[in-house]
Protein backbone atom coordinates (compact mmCIF):
# COMPACT_ATOMS: atom_id res chain seq x y z
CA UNK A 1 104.02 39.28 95.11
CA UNK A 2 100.48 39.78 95.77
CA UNK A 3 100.11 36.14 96.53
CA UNK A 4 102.94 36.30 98.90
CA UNK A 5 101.40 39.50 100.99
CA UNK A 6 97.86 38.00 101.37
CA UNK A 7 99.29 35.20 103.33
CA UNK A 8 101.70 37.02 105.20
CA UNK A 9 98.20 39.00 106.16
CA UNK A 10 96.43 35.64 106.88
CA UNK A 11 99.01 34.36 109.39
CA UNK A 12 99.03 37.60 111.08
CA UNK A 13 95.33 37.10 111.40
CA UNK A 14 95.74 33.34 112.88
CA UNK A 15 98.39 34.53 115.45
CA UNK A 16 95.84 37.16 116.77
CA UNK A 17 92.62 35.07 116.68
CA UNK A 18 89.78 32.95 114.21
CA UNK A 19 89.50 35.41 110.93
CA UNK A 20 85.93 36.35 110.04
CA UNK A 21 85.06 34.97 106.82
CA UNK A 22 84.82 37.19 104.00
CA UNK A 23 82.15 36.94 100.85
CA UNK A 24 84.34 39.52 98.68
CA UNK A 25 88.01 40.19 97.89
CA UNK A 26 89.44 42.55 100.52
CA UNK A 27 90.13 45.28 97.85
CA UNK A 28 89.62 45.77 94.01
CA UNK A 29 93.43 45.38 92.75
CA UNK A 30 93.90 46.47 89.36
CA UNK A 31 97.15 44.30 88.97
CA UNK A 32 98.32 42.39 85.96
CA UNK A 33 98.91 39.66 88.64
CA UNK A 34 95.74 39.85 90.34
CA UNK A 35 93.48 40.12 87.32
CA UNK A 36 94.20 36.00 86.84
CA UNK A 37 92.88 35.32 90.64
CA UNK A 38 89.77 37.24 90.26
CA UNK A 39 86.97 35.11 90.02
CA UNK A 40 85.17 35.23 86.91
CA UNK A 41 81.76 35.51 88.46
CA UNK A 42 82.04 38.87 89.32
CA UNK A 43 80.65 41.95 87.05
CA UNK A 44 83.06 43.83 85.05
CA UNK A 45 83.57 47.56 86.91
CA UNK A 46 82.39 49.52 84.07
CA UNK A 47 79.06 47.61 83.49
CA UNK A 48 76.99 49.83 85.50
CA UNK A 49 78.10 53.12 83.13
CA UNK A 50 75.77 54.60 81.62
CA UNK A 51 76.01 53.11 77.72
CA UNK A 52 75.70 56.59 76.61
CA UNK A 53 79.55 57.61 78.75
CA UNK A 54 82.36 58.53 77.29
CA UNK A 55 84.07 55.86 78.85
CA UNK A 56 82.10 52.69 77.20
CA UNK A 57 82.36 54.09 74.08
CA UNK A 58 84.83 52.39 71.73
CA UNK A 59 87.96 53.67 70.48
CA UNK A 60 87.69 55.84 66.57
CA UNK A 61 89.10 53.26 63.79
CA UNK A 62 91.79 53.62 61.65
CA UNK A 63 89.33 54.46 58.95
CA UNK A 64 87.82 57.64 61.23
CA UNK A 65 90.98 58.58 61.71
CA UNK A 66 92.05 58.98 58.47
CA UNK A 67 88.81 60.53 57.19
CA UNK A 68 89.46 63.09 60.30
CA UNK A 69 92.97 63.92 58.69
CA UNK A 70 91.74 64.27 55.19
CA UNK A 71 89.43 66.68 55.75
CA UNK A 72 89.23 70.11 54.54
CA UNK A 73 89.90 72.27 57.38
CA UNK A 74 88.37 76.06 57.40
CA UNK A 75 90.96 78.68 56.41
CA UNK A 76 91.89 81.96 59.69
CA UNK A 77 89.86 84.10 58.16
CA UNK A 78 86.66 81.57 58.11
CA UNK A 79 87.61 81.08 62.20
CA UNK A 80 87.63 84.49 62.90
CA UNK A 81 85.35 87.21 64.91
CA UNK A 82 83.19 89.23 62.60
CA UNK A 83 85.43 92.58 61.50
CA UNK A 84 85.11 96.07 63.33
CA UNK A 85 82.19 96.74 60.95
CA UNK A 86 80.05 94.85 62.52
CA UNK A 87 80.58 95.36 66.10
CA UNK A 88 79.52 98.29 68.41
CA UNK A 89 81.96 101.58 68.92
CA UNK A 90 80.46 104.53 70.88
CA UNK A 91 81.12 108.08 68.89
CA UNK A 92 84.40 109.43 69.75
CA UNK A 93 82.88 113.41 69.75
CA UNK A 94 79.00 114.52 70.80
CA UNK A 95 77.62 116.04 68.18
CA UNK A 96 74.57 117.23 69.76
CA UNK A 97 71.01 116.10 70.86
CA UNK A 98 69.79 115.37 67.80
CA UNK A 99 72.33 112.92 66.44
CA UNK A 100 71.33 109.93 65.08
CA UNK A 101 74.10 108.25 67.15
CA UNK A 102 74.26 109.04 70.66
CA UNK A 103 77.24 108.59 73.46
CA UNK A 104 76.67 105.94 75.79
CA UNK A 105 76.63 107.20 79.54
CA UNK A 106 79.73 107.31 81.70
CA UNK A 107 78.29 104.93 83.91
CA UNK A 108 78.32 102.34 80.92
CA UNK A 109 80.92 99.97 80.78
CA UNK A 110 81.22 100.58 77.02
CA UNK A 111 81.72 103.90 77.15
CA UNK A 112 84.87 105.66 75.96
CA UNK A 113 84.90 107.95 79.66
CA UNK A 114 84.27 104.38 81.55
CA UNK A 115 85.97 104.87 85.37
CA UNK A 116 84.88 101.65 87.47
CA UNK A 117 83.79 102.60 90.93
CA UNK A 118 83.25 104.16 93.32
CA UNK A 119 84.79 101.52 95.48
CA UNK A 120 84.26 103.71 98.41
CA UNK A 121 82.65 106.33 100.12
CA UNK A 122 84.81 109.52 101.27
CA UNK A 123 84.26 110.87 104.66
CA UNK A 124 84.41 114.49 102.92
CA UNK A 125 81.86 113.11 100.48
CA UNK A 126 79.40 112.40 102.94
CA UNK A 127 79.77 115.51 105.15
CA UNK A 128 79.30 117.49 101.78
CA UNK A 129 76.05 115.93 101.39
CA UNK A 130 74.79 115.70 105.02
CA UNK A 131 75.97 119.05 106.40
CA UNK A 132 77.82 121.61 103.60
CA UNK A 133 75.32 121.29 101.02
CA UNK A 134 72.25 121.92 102.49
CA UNK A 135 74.29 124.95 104.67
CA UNK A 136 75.00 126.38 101.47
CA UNK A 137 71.99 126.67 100.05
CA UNK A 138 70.47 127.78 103.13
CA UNK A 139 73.38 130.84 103.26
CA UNK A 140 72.66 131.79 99.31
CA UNK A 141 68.53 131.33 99.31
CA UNK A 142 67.17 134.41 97.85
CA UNK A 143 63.31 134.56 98.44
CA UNK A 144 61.11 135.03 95.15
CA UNK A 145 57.34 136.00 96.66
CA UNK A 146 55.41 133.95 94.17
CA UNK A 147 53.22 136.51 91.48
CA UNK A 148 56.77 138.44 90.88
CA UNK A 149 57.20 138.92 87.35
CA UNK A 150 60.56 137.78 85.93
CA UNK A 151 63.71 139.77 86.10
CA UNK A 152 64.51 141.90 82.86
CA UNK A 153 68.40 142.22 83.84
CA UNK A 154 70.38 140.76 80.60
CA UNK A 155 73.07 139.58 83.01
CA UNK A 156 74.57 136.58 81.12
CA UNK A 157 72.10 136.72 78.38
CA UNK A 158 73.76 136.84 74.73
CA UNK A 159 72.73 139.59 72.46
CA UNK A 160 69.85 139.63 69.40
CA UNK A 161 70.29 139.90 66.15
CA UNK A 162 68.06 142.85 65.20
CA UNK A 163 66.40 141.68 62.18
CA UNK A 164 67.67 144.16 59.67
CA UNK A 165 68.33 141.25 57.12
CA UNK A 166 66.29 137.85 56.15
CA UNK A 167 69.58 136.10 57.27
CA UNK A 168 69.10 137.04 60.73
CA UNK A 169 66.40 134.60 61.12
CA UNK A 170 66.74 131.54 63.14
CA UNK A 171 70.33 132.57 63.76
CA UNK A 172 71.73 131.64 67.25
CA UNK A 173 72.63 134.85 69.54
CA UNK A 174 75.94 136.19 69.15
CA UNK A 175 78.34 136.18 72.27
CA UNK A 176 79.02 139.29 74.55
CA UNK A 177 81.36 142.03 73.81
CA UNK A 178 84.57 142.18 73.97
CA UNK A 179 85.81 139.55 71.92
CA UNK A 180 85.91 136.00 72.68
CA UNK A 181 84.42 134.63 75.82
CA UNK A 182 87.79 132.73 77.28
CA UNK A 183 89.19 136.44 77.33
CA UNK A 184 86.33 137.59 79.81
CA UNK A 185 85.47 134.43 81.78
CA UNK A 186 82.40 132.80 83.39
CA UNK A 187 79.74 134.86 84.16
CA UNK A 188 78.81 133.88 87.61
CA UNK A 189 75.57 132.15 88.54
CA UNK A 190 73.52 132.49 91.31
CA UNK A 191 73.34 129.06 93.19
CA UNK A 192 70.37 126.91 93.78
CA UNK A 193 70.06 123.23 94.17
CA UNK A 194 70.88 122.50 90.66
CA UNK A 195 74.42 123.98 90.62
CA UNK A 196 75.91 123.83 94.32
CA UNK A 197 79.89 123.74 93.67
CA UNK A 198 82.09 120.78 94.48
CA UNK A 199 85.42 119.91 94.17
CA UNK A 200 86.11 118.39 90.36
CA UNK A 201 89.58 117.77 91.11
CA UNK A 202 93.25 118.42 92.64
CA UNK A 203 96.27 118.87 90.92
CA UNK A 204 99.81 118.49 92.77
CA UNK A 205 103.01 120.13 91.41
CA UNK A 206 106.50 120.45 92.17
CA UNK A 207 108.79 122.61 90.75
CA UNK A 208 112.41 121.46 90.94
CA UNK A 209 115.08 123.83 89.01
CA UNK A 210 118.08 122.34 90.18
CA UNK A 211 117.05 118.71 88.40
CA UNK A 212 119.02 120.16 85.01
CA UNK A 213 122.14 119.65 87.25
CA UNK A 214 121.35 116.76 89.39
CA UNK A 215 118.75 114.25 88.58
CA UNK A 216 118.14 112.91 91.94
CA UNK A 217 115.98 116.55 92.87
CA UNK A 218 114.06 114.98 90.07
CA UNK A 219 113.49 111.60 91.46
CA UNK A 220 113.15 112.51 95.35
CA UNK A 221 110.49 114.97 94.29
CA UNK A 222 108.83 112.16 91.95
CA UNK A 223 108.92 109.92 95.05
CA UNK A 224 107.41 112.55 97.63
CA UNK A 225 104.71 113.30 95.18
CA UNK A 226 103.34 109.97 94.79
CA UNK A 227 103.46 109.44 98.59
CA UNK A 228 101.06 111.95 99.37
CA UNK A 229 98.89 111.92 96.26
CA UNK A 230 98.47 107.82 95.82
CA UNK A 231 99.08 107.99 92.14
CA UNK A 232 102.59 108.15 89.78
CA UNK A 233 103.21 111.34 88.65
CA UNK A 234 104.60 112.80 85.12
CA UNK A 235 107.23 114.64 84.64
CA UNK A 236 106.89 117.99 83.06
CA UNK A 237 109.08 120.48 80.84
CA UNK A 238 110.19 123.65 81.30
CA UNK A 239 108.50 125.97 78.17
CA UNK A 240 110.59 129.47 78.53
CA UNK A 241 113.94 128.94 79.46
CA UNK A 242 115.11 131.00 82.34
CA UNK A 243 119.21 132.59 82.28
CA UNK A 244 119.05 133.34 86.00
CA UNK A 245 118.36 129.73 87.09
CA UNK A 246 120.25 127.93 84.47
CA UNK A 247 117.26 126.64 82.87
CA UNK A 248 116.89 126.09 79.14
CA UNK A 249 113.84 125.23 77.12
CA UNK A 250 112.45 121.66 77.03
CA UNK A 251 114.55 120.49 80.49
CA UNK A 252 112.74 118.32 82.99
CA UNK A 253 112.30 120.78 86.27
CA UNK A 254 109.24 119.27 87.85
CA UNK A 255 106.45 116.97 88.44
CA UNK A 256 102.60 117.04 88.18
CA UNK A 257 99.85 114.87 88.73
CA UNK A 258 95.86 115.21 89.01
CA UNK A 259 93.42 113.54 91.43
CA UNK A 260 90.13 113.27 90.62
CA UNK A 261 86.95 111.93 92.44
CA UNK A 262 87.06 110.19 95.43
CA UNK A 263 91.01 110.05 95.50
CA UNK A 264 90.28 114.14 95.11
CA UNK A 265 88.43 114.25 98.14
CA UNK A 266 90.55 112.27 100.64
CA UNK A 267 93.65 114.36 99.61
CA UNK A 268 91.26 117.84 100.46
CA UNK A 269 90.46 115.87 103.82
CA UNK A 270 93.96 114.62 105.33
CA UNK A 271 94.93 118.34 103.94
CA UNK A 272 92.56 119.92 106.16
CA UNK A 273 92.35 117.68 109.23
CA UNK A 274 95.95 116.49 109.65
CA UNK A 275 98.74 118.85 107.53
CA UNK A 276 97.80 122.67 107.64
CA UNK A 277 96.82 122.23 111.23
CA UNK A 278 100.18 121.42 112.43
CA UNK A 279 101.97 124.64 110.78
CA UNK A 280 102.05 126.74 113.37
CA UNK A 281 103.09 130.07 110.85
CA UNK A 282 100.35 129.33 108.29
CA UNK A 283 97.95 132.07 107.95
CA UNK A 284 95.75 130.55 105.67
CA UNK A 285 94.98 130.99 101.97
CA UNK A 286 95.30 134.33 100.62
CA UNK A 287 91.86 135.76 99.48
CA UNK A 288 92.91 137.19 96.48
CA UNK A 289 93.62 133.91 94.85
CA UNK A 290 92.07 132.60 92.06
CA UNK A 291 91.38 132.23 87.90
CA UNK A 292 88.17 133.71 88.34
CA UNK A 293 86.36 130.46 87.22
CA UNK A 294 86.37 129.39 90.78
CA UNK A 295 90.05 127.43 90.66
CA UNK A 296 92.04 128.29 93.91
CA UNK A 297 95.57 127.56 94.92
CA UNK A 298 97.95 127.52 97.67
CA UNK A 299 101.72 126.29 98.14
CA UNK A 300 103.57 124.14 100.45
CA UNK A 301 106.87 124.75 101.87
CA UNK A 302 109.30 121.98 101.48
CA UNK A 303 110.02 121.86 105.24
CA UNK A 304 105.93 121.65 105.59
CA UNK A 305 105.95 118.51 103.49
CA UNK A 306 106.87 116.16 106.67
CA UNK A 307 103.63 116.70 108.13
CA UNK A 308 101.83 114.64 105.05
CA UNK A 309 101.46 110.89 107.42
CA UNK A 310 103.07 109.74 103.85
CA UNK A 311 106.22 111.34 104.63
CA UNK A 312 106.14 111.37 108.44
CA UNK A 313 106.84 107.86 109.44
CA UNK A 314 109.76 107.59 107.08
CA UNK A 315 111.03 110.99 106.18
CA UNK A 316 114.62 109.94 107.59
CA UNK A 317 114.60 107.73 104.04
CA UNK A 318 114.23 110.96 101.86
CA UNK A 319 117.34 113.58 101.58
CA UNK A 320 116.17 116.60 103.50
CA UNK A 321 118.18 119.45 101.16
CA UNK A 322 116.28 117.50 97.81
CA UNK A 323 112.72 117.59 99.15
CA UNK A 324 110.63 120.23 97.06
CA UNK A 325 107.60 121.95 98.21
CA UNK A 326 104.42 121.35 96.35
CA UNK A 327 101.57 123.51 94.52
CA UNK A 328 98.35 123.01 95.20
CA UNK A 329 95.62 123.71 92.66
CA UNK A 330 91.96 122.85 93.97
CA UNK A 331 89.33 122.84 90.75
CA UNK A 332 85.63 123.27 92.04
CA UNK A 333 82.62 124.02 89.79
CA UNK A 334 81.81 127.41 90.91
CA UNK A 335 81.38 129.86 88.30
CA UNK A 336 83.76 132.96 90.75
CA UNK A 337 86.17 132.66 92.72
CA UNK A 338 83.55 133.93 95.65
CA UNK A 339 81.70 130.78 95.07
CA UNK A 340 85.02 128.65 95.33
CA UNK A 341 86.10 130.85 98.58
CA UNK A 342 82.59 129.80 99.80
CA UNK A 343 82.84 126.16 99.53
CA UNK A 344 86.29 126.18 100.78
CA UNK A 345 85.38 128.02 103.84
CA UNK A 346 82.82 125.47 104.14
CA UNK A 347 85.12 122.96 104.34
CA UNK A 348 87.58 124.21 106.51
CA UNK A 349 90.13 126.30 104.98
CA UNK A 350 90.60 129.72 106.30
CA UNK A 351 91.72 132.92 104.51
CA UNK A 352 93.27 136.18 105.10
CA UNK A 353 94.11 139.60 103.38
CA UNK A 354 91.64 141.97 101.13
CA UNK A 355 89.25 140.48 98.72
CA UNK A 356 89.49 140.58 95.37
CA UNK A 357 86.12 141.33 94.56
């Protein structure tokens, strides 16, 4: 066949003109029926290997083979990655400065607290540390002419022991009066640059009673949630059942989820700049909210929910009568609630009504 398609190639060539002669074969065939034709002076293809290749090495023997089979291979546990004991695990609780064994930082891949990221830069962020921040400080400075002896108020200091008995000694302070401190809060601290508040995090919830009846409340308000918020929401229990609304302990009413960092920040942004803008009735947040720990709040109307850009574009694909309004709760690190109206002032949010103190 081969034979038989070189000549047809060679009488093409004569119809068309004198062939050029050739010194080599046109093209290296590889053909059982080619192999016979090829002259015997040329060099074999895989001479000019290196002798050390793969490829010019010969094939194992029977005898390797065999040898290969018979021997003794290493049991799982010989194969196997050392045990736990010998690789690292950061602590699971701090237990103090002084410990032997100390947490890793959160910025540490290994660490138990590990978030990857930032993967981006808010626009909030950046006009908390450009503008708000340094307005802040500038509003709360309080001037300290240098040579002023220190202040003796015991505001936030704990109390002595007063050495009536040996045991006192090297005792830490005991805590206020009063009972415990959860019962009377944070004691408030005056800011400087080492403890401007932020925003730690945001925490949507929706509050659907009528889900014990109809579970669709319960998934529109699951779907309207993650729109705005970016993330999938759980679904939370009622704790006290309620007669009047026909709700009974442990049935699923609502929805919650938490945003935290950046996320955090672009949700206290579009809030600002896009949604409470465009209700026209909104007075603002009421200026006796507040935990007294610096956590405000504030709550959506369901018919206010459109205005999320979420929601807008395709709020025809959502029932109108199952969409639930939301609760807001906004988690700064102020130590009083006048330090969280502060920041969020700063920010944009306005309030109304009497102060709570």
């Amino acid at each position: 066949m081969a034979g038989a398609r070189e000549g047809s190639r060679l009488a093409k060539g004569l119809a068309r003109g004198p062939l050029t002669q050739r010194t080599s074969t046109p093209c290296v065939r590889r053909f059982a029926s080619t192999q016979a034709e090829k002259p015997a002076s040329q060099p074999d293809a895989l001479a000019e290997l290196d002798p050390s290749s793969s490829f010019s090495s010969p094939a194992p023997d029977s005898a390797a083979i065999e040898a290969f089979k018979n021997t003794e291979r290493k049991t799982w546990r010989e194969n196997k990655l050392p045990g736990n004991r010998y690789q690292y695990h950061p602590p699971k609780y701090y237990r103090g400065p002084l410990h032997p064994v100390q947490m890793p930082k959160s910025s540490d891949p290994i660490a138990r607290d590990f978030v990857p990221g930032p993967f981006n830069f808010p626009r909030l962020k950046h006009t908390y540390d450009s503008t708000i921040a340094p307005d802040l400080l500038t509003l709360t400075y309080k001037h300290v002419p240098p040579g002023t002896p220190p202040s003796t108020s015991q505001k936030g200091l704990l109390r002595e022991w007063d050495g009536s008995s040996p045991y006192h000694k090297n005792r830490p302070r005991r805590g206020p009066r009063g009972g415990g401190s959860s019962r009377l809060g944070l004691l408030e601290r005056d800011l400087d640059w080492t403890n401007l508040p932020e925003i730690k995090a945001v925490s949507i919830h929706a509050f659907t009673p009528n889900a014990t009846e109809n579970k669709e409340y319960l998934t529109v308000a699951r779907a309207a949630i993650q729109a705005i918020s970016g993330q999938f929401p759980r679904v939370t229990k009622v704790k006290n059942g309620v007669v009047q609304w026909h709700i009974r302990k442990g049935d699923k009413t609502g929805v919650k989820t938490t945003l935290k960092g950046a996320a955090a920040l672009e949700f206290v942004d579009k809030l600002v700049t896009i949604v409470l803008p465009k209700i026209k009735d909104w007075p603002g947040l009421k200026a006796s909210t507040g935990d007294d720990s610096g956590n405000l709040a504030l709550g959506l109307k369901p018919e206010w929910m459109s205005f999320f850009p979420e929601l807008e574009f395709n709020y025809d694909v959502f029932p109108v009568k199952m969409v639930p309004g939301c609760d807001i709760f906004i988690q700064t690190t102020a130590t009083s609630d006048r330090q969280g109206r502060l920041l969020l002032e700063a920010l944009g949010f306005p309030f109304y009504g009497k102060l709570k103190h």
